[in-house]
C-alpha atoms as a PDB file:
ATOM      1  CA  UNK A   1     106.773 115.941 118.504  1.00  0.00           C
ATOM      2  CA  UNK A   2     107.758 115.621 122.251  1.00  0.00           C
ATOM      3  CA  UNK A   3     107.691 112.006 124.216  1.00  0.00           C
ATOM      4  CA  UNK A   4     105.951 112.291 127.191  1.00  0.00           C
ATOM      5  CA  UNK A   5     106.473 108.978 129.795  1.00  0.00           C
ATOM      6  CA  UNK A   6     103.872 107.720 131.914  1.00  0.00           C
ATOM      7  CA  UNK A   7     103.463 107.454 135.330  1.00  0.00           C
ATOM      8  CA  UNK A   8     100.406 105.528 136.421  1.00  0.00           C
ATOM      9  CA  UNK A   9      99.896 105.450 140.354  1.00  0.00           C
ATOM     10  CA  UNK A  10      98.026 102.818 142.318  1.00  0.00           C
ATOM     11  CA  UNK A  11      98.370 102.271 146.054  1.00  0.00           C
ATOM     12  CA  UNK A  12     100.547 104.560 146.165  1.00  0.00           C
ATOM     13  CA  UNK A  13     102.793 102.428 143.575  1.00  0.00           C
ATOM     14  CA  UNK A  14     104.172 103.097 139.641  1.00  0.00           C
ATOM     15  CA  UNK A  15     101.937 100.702 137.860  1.00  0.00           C
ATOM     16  CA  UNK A  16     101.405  99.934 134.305  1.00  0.00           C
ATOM     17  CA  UNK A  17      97.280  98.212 133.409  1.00  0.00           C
ATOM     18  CA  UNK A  18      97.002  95.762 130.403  1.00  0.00           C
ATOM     19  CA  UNK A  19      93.832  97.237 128.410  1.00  0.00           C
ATOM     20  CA  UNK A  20      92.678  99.669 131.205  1.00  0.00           C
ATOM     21  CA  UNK A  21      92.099  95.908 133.456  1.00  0.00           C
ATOM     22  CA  UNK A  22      92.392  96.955 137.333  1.00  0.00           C
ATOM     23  CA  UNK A  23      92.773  92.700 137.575  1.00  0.00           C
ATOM     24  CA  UNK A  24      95.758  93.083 135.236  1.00  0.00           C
ATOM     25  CA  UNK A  25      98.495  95.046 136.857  1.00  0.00           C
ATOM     26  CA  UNK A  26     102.032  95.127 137.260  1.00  0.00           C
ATOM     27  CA  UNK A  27     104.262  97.028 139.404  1.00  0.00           C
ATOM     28  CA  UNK A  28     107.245  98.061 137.999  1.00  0.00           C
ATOM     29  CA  UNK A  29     108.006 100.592 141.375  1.00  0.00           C
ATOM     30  CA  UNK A  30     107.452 101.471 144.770  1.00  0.00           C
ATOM     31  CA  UNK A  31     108.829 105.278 144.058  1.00  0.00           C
ATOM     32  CA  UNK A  32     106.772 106.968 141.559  1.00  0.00           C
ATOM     33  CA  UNK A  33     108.574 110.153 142.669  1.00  0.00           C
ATOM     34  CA  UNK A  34     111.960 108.624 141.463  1.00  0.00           C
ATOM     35  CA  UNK A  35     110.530 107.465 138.266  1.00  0.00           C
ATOM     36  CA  UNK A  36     109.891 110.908 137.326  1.00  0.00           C
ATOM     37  CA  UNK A  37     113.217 112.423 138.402  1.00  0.00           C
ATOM     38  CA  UNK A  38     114.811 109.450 136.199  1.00  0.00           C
ATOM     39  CA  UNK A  39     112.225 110.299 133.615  1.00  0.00           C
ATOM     40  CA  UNK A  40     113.422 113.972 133.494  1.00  0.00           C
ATOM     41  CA  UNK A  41     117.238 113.068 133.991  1.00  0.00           C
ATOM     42  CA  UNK A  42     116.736 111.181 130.532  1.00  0.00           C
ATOM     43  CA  UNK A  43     115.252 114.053 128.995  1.00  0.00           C
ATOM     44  CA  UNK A  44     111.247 114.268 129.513  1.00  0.00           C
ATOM     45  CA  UNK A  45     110.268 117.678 129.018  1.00  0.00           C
ATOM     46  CA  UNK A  46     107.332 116.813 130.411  1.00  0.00           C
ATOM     47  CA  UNK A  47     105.723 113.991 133.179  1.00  0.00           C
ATOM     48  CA  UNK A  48     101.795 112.211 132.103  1.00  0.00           C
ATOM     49  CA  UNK A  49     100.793 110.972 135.822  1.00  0.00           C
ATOM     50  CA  UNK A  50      97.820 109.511 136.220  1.00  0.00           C
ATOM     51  CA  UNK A  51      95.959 108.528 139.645  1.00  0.00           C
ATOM     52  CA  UNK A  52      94.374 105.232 138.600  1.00  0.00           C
ATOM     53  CA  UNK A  53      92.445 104.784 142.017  1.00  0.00           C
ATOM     54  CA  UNK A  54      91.148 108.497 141.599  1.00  0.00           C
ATOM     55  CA  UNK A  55      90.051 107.121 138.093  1.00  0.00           C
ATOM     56  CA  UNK A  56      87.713 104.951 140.236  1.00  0.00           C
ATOM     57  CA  UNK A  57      86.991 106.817 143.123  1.00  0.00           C
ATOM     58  CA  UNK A  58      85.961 109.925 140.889  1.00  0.00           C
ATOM     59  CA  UNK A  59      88.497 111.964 143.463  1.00  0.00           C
ATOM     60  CA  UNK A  60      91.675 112.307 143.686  1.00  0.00           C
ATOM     61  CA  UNK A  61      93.625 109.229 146.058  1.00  0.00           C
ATOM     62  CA  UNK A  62      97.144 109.758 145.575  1.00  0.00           C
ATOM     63  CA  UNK A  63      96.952 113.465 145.524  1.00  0.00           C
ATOM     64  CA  UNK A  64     100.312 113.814 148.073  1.00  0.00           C
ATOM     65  CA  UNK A  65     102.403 111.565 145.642  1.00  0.00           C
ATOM     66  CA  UNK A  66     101.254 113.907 143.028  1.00  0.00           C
ATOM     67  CA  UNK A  67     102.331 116.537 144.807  1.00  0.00           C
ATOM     68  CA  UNK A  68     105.823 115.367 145.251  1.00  0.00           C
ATOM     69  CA  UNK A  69     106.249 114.535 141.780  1.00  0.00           C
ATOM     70  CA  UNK A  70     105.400 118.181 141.085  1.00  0.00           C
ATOM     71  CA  UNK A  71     108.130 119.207 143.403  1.00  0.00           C
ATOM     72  CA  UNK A  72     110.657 116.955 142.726  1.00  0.00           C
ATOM     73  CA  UNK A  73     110.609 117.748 138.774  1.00  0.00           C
ATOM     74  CA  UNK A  74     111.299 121.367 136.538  1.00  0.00           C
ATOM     75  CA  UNK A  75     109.323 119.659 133.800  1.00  0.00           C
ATOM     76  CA  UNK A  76     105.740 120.415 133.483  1.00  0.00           C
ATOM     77  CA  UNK A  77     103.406 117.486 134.839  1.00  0.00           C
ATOM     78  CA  UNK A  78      99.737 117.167 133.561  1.00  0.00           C
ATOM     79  CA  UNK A  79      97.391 114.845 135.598  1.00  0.00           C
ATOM     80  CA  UNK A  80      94.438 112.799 134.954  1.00  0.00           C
ATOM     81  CA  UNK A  81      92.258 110.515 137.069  1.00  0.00           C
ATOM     82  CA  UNK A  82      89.344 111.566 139.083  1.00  0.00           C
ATOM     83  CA  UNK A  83      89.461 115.027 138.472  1.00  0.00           C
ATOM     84  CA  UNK A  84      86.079 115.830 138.162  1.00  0.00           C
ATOM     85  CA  UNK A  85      85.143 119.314 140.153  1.00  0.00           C
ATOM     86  CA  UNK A  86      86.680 122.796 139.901  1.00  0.00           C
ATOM     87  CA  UNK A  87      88.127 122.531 143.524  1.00  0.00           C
ATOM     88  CA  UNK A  88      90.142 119.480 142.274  1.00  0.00           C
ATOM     89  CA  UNK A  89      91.192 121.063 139.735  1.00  0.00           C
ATOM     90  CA  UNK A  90      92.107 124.658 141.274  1.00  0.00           C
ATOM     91  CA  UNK A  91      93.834 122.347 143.936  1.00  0.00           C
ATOM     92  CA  UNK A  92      95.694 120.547 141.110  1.00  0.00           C
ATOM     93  CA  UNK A  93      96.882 123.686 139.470  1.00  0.00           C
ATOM     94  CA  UNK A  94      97.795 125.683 142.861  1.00  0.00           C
ATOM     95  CA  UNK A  95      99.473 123.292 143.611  1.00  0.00           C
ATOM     96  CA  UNK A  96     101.624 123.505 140.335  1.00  0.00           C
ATOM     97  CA  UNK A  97     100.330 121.113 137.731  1.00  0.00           C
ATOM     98  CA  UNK A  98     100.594 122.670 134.340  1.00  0.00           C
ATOM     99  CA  UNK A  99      97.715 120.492 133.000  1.00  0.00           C
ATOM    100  CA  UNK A 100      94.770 118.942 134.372  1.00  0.00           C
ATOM    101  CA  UNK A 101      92.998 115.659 132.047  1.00  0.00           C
ATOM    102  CA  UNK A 102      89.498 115.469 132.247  1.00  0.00           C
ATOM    103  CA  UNK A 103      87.946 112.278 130.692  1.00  0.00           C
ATOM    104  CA  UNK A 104      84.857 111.299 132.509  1.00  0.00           C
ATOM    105  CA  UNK A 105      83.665 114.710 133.545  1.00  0.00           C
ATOM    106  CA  UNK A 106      84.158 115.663 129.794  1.00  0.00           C
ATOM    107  CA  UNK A 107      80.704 113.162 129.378  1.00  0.00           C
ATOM    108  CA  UNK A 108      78.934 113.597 132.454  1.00  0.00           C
ATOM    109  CA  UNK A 109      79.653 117.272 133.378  1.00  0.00           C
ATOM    110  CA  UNK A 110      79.935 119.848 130.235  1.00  0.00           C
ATOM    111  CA  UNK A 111      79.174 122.891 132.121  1.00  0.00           C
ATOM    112  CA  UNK A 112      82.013 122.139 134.385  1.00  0.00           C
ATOM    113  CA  UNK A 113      84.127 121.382 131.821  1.00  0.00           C
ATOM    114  CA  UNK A 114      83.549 124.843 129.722  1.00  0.00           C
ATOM    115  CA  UNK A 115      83.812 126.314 132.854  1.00  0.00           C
ATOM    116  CA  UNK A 116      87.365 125.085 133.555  1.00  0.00           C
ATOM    117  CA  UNK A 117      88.777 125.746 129.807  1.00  0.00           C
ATOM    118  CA  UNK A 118      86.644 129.419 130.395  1.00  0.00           C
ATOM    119  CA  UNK A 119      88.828 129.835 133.802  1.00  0.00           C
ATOM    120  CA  UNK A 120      91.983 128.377 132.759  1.00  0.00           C
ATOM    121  CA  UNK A 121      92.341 128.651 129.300  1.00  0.00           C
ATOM    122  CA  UNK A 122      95.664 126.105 127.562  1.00  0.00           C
ATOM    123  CA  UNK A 123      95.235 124.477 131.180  1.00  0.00           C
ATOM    124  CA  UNK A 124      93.039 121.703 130.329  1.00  0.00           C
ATOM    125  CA  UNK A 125      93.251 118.729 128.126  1.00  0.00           C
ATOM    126  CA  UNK A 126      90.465 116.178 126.856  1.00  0.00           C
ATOM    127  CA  UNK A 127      91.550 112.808 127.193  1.00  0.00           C
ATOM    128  CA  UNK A 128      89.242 110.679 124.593  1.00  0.00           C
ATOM    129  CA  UNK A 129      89.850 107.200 125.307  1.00  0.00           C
ATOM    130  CA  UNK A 130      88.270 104.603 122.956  1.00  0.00           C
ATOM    131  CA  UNK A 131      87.721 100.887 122.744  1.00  0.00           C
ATOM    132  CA  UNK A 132      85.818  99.669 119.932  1.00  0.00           C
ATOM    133  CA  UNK A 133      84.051 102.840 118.756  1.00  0.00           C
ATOM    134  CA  UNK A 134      83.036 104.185 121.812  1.00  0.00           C
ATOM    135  CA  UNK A 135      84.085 106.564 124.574  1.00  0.00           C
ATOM    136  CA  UNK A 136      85.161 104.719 128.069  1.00  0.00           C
ATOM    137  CA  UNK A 137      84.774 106.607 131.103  1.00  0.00           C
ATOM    138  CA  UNK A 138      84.866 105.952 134.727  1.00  0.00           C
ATOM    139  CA  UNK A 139      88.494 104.375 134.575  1.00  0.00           C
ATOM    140  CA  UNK A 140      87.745 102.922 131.361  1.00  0.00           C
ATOM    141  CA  UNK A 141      85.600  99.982 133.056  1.00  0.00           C
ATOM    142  CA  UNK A 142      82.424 101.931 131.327  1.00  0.00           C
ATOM    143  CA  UNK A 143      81.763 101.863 127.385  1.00  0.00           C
ATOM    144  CA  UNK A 144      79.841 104.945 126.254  1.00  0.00           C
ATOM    145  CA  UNK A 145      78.263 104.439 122.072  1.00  0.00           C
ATOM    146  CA  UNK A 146      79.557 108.609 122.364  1.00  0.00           C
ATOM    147  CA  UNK A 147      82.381 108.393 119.141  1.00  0.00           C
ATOM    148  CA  UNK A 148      85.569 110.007 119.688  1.00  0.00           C
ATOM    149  CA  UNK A 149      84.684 112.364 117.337  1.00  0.00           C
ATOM    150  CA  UNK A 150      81.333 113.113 118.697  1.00  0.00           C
ATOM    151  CA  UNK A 151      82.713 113.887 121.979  1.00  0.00           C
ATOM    152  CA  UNK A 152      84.850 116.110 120.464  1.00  0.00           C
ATOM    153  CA  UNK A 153      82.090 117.919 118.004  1.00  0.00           C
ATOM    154  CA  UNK A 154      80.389 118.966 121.962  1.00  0.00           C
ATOM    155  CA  UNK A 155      83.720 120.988 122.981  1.00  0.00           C
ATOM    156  CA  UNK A 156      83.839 122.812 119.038  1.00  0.00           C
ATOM    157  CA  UNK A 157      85.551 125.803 119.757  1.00  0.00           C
ATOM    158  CA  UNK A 158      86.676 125.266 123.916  1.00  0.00           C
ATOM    159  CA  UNK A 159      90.181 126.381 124.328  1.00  0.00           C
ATOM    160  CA  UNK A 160      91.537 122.918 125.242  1.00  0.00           C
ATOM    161  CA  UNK A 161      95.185 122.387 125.333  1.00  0.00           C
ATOM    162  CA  UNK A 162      95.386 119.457 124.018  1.00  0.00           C
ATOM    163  CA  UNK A 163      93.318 115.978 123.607  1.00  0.00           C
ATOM    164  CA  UNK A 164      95.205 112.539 124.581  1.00  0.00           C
ATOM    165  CA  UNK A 165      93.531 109.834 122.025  1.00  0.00           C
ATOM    166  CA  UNK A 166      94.139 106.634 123.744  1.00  0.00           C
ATOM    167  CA  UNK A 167      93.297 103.447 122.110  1.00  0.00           C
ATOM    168  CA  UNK A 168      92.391 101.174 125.520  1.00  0.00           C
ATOM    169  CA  UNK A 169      92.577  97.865 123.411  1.00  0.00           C
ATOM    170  CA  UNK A 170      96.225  98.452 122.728  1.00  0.00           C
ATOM    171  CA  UNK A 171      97.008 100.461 125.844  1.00  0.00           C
ATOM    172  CA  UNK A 172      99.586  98.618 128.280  1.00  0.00           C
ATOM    173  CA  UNK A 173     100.058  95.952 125.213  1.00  0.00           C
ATOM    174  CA  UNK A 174     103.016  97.015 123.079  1.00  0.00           C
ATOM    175  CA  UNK A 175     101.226  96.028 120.256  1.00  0.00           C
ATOM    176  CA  UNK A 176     101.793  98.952 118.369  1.00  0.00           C
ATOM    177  CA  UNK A 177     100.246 102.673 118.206  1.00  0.00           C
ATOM    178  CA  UNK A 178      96.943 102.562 116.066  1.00  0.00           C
ATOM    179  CA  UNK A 179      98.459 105.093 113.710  1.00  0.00           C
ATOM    180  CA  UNK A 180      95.308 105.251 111.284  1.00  0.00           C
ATOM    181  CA  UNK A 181      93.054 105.815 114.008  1.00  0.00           C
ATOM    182  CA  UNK A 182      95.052 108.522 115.806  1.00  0.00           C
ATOM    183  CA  UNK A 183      95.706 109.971 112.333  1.00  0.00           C
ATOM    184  CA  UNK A 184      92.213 109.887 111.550  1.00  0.00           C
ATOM    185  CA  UNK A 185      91.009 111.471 114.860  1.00  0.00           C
ATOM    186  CA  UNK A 186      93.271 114.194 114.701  1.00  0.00           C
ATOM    187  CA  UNK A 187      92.742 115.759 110.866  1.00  0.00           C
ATOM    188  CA  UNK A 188      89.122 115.471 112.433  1.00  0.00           C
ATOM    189  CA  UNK A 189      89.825 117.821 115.315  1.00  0.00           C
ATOM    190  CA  UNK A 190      90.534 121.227 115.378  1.00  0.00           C
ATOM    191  CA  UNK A 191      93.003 121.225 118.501  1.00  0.00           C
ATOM    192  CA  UNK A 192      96.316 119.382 118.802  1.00  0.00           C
ATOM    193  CA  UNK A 193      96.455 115.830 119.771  1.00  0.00           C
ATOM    194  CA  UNK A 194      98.806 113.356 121.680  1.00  0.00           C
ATOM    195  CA  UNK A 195      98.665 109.913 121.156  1.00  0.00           C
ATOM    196  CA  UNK A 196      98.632 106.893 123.456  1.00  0.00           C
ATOM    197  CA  UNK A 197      98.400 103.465 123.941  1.00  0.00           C
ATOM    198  CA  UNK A 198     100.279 100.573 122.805  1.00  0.00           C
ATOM    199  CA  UNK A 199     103.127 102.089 121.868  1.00  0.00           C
ATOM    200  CA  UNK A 200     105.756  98.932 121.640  1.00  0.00           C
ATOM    201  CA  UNK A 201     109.350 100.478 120.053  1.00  0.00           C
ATOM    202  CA  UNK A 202     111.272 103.283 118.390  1.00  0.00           C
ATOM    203  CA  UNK A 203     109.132 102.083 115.118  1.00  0.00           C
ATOM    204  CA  UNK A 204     105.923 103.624 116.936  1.00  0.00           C
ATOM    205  CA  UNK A 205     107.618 106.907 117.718  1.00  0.00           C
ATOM    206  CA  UNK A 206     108.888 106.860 113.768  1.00  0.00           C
ATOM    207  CA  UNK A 207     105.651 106.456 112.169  1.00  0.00           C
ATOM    208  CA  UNK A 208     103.881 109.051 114.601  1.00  0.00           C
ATOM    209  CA  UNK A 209     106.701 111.401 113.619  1.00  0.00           C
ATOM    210  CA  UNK A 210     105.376 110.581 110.369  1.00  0.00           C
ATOM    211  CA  UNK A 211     102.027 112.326 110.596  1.00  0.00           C
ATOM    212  CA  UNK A 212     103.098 115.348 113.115  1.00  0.00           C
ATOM    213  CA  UNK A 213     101.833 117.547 110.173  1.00  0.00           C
ATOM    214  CA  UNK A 214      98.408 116.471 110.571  1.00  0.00           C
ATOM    215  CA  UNK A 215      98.454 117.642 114.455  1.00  0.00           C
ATOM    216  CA  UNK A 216      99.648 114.742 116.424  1.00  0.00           C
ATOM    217  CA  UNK A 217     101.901 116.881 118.798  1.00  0.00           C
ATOM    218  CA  UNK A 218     103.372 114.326 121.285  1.00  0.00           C
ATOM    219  CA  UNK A 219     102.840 110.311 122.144  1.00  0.00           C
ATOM    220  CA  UNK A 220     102.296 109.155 125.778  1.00  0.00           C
ATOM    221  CA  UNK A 221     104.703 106.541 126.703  1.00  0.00           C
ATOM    222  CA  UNK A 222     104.862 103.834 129.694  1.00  0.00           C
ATOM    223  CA  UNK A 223     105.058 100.618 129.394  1.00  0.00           C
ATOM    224  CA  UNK A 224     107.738  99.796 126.331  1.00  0.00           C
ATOM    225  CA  UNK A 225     109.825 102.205 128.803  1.00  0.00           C
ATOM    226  CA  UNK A 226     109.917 100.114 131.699  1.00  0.00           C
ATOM    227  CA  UNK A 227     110.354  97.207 130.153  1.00  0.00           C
ATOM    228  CA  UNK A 228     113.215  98.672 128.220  1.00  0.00           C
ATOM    229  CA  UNK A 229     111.466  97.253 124.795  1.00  0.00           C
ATOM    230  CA  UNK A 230     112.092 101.111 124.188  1.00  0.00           C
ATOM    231  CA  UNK A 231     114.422 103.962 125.070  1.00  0.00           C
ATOM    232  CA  UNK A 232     113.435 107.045 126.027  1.00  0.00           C
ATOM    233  CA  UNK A 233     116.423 108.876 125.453  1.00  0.00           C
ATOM    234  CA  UNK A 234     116.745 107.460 121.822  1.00  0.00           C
ATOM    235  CA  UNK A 235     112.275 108.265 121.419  1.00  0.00           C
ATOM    236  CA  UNK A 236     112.879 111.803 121.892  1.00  0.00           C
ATOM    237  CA  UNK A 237     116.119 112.326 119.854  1.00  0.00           C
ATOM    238  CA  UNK A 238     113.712 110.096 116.778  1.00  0.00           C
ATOM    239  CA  UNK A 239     110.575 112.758 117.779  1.00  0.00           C
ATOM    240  CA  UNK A 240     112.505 115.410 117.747  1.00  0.00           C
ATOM    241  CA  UNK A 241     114.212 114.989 114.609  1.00  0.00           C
ATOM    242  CA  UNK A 242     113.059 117.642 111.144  1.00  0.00           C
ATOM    243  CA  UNK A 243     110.459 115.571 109.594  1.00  0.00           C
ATOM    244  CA  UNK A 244     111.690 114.373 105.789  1.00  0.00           C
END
């Protein structure tokens, strides 16, 4: 299981949202671009960045930090907010993200979306982020009644890379990982799945470790990092033991 750390951009800034709340946000840097060199210097083998105003916007808005993150990092980077056209995507992969995220577009723009996975096949991943049920979109500040599982059901058989299962209630918390849900949604899926949200110590990267098997391939971590409630030098020596 890898441990992939978090960078969430806002003005321009490394950020960290309580529940997916724009009104609850904390800045934890003004150099997003030496997060992720510290990030890799600790051992990421690979950078989650997200452009939280893009999230908004529906484009991207801090496409030129993302683009020096890219350069200033080996590790492969995959990005997620406001990607929701094939030029922002081409742009995103030209430019040399290994991943793009599509959440909202995965809802409001299927043809697009088959089209991408089609193009650029183990280049896209789903993100599926829930709160109470349903499917958020738009930055998470709109509740769908789509289940994660339904949403996944529509894409039977697209060559995703991946799906990030995000649990927005716990997200930014450190309450813990919702290990029965994520465990849940991925023996329900038929492509590999990374968890997120709430992840709040090294006893959230043990009990994911715990349930690899079923197809939970990595966890997204960012805030237990930066406040130092975890390590991220001792979470991917814990992923990456054999599993008992």
């Amino acid at each position: 299981m890898i441990v992939i750390p978090a960078i969430d951009i806002k003005d321009g800034q490394c950020v960290r949202l309580n529940q997916g709340d724009f009104q609850r946000v904390t800045v934890f840097s003004n150099l997003p671009v030496e997060m992720a060199a510290i990030c890799e210097s600790k051992g990421a083998e690979r950078i989650h960045v997200v452009d939280l105003d893009g999230s908004l916007a529906g484009e991207p808005r801090n496409e030129e930090v993302i683009r020096s993150i890219v350069k200033a990092v080996s590790v492969p980077v995959q990005v997620g907010g406001g990607i929701r056209s094939m030029t922002t995507i081409e742009r995103y992969l030209d430019m040399g993200v290994r991943w793009v995220i599509l959440g909202t577009a995965a809802l409001r723009d299927e043809s697009m979306v088959r089209q991408a996975c089609r193009k650029h096949p183990d280049s896209v991943i789903l993100a599926v982020d829930a709160r109470d049920g349903g499917v958020a979109v738009q930055g998470w500040t709109e509740k769908t009644e789509v289940s994660a599982v339904e949403l996944m059901n529509r894409y039977r058989g697209i060559p995703f890379a991946a799906a990030v299962y995000t649990d927005i209630r716990r997200d930014g918390m450190e309450t813990g990982v919702n290990i029965r849900q994520t465990e849940a949604f991925a023996r329900a899926v038929e492509i590999p799945v990374i968890a997120s949200g709430g992840v709040a110590g090294i006893a959230d990267i043990e009990a994911l470790h715990k349930i690899e098997a079923g197809g939970v391939i990595g966890v997204v971590v960012g805030k237990a990092l930066y406040t130092g409630a975890l390590s991220l030098e001792a979470a991917i020596s814990t992923a990456g033991k054999t599993p008992s």
